[in-house]
C-alpha atoms as a PDB file:
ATOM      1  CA  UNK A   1      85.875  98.092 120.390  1.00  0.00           C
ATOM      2  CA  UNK A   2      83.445  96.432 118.094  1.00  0.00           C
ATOM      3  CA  UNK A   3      83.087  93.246 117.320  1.00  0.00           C
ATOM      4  CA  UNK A   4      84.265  93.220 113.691  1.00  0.00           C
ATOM      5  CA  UNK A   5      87.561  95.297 114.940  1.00  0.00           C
ATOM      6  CA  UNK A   6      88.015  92.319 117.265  1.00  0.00           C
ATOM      7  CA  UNK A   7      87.987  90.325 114.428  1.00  0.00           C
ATOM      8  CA  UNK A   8      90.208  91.747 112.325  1.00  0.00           C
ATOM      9  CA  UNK A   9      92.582  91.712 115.463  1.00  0.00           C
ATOM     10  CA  UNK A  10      92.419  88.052 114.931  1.00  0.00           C
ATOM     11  CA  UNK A  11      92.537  87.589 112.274  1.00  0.00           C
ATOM     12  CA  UNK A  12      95.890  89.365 111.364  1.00  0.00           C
ATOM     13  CA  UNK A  13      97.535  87.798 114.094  1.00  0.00           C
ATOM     14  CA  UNK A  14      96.639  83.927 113.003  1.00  0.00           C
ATOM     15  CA  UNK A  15      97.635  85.534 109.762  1.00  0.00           C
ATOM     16  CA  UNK A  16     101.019  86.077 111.385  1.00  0.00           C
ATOM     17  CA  UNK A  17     101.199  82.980 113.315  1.00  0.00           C
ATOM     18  CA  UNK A  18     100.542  80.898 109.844  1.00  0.00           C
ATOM     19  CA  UNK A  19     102.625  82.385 107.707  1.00  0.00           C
ATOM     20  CA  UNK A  20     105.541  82.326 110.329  1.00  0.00           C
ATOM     21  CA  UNK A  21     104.837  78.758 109.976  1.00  0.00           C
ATOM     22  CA  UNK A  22     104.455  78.440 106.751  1.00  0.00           C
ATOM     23  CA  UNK A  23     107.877  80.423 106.326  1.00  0.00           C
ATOM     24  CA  UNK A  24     109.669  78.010 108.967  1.00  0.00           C
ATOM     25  CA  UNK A  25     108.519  74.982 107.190  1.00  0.00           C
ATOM     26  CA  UNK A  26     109.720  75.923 103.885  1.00  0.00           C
ATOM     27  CA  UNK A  27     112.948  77.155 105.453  1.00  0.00           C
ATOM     28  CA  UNK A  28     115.485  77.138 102.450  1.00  0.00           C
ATOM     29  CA  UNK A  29     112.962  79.268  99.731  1.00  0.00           C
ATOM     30  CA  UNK A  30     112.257  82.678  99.729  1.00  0.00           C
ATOM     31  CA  UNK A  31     109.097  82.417 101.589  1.00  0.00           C
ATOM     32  CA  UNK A  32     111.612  82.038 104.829  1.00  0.00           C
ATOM     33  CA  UNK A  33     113.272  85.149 104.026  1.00  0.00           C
ATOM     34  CA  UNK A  34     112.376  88.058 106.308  1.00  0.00           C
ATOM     35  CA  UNK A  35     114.094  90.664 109.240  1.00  0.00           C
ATOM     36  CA  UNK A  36     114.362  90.620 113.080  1.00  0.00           C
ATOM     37  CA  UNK A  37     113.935  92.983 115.303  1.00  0.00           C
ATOM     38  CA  UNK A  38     114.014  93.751 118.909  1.00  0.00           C
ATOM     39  CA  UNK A  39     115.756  93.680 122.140  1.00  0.00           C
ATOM     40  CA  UNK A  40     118.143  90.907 121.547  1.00  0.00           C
ATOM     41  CA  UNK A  41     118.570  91.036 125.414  1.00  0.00           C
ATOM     42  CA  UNK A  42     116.118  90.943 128.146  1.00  0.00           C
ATOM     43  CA  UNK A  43     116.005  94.201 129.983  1.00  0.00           C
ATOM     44  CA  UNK A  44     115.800  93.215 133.814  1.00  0.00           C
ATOM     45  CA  UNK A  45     114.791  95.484 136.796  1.00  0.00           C
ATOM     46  CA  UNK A  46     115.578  94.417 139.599  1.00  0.00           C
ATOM     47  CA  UNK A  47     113.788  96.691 142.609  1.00  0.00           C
ATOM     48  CA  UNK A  48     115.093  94.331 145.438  1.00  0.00           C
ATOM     49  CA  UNK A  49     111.282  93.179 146.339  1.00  0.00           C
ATOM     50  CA  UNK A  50     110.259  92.225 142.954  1.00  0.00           C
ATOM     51  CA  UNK A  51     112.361  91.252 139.710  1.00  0.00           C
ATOM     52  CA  UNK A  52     110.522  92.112 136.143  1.00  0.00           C
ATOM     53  CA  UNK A  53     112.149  91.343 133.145  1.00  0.00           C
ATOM     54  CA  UNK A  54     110.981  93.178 129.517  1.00  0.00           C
ATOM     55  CA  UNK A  55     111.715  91.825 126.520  1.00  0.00           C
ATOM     56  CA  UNK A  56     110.373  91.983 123.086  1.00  0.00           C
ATOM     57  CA  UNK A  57     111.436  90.173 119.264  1.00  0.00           C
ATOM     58  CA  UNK A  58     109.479  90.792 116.047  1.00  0.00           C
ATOM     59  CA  UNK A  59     110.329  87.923 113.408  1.00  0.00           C
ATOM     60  CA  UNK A  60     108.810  88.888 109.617  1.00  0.00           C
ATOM     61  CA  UNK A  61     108.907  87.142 106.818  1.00  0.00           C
ATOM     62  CA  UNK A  62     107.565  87.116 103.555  1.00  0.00           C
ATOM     63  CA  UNK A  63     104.996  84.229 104.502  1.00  0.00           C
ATOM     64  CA  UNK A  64     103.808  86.379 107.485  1.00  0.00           C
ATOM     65  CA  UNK A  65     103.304  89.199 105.330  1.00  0.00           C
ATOM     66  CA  UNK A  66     101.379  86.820 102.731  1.00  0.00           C
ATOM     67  CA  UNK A  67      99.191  85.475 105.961  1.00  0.00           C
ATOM     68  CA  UNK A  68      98.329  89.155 106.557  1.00  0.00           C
ATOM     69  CA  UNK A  69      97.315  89.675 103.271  1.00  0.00           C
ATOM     70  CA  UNK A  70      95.192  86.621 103.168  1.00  0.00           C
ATOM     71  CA  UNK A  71      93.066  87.600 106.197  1.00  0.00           C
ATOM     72  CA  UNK A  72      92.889  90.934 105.435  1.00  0.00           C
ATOM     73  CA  UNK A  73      90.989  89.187 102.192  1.00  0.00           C
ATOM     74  CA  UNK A  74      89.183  86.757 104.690  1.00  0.00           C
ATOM     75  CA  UNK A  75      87.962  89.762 106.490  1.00  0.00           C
ATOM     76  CA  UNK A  76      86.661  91.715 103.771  1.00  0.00           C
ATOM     77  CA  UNK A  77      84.782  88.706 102.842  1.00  0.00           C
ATOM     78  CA  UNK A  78      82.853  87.728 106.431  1.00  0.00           C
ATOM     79  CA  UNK A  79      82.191  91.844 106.474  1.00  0.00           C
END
């Protein structure tokens, strides 16, 4: 991958990590508002010699979504 592609990478994810925060802080408004989804259990396998366990939760919430937004803008900008 390029460099700017890197960027972008992350980019959306501070977006994500922000605006989660962002969402968390203001917890009772509509910014907080948002869906989970995932495994809400671990998936373990268990081969007897080695034990892996999978798991995986997405958490989205309006803020997130706004973070996105704002560094796809950022990275229109710095290209």
């Amino acid at each position: 991958m390029k460099k700017w592609n890197w960027t972008l990478v992350l980019l959306v994810l501070i977006g994500f990590v922000i605006g989660r925060f962002i969402g968390t802080y203001f917890e009772g408004t509509w910014l907080n508002y948002g869906q989970a989804f995932g495994l809400s259990e671990p998936v373990v396998l268990d081969l007897g010699f080695i034990l892996l366990t999978f798991g995986l939760k997405i958490q989205i919430n309006i803020a997130s979504v706004i973070g996105v937004i704002l560094s796809l803008v950022v990275y229109r900008f710095i290209r």
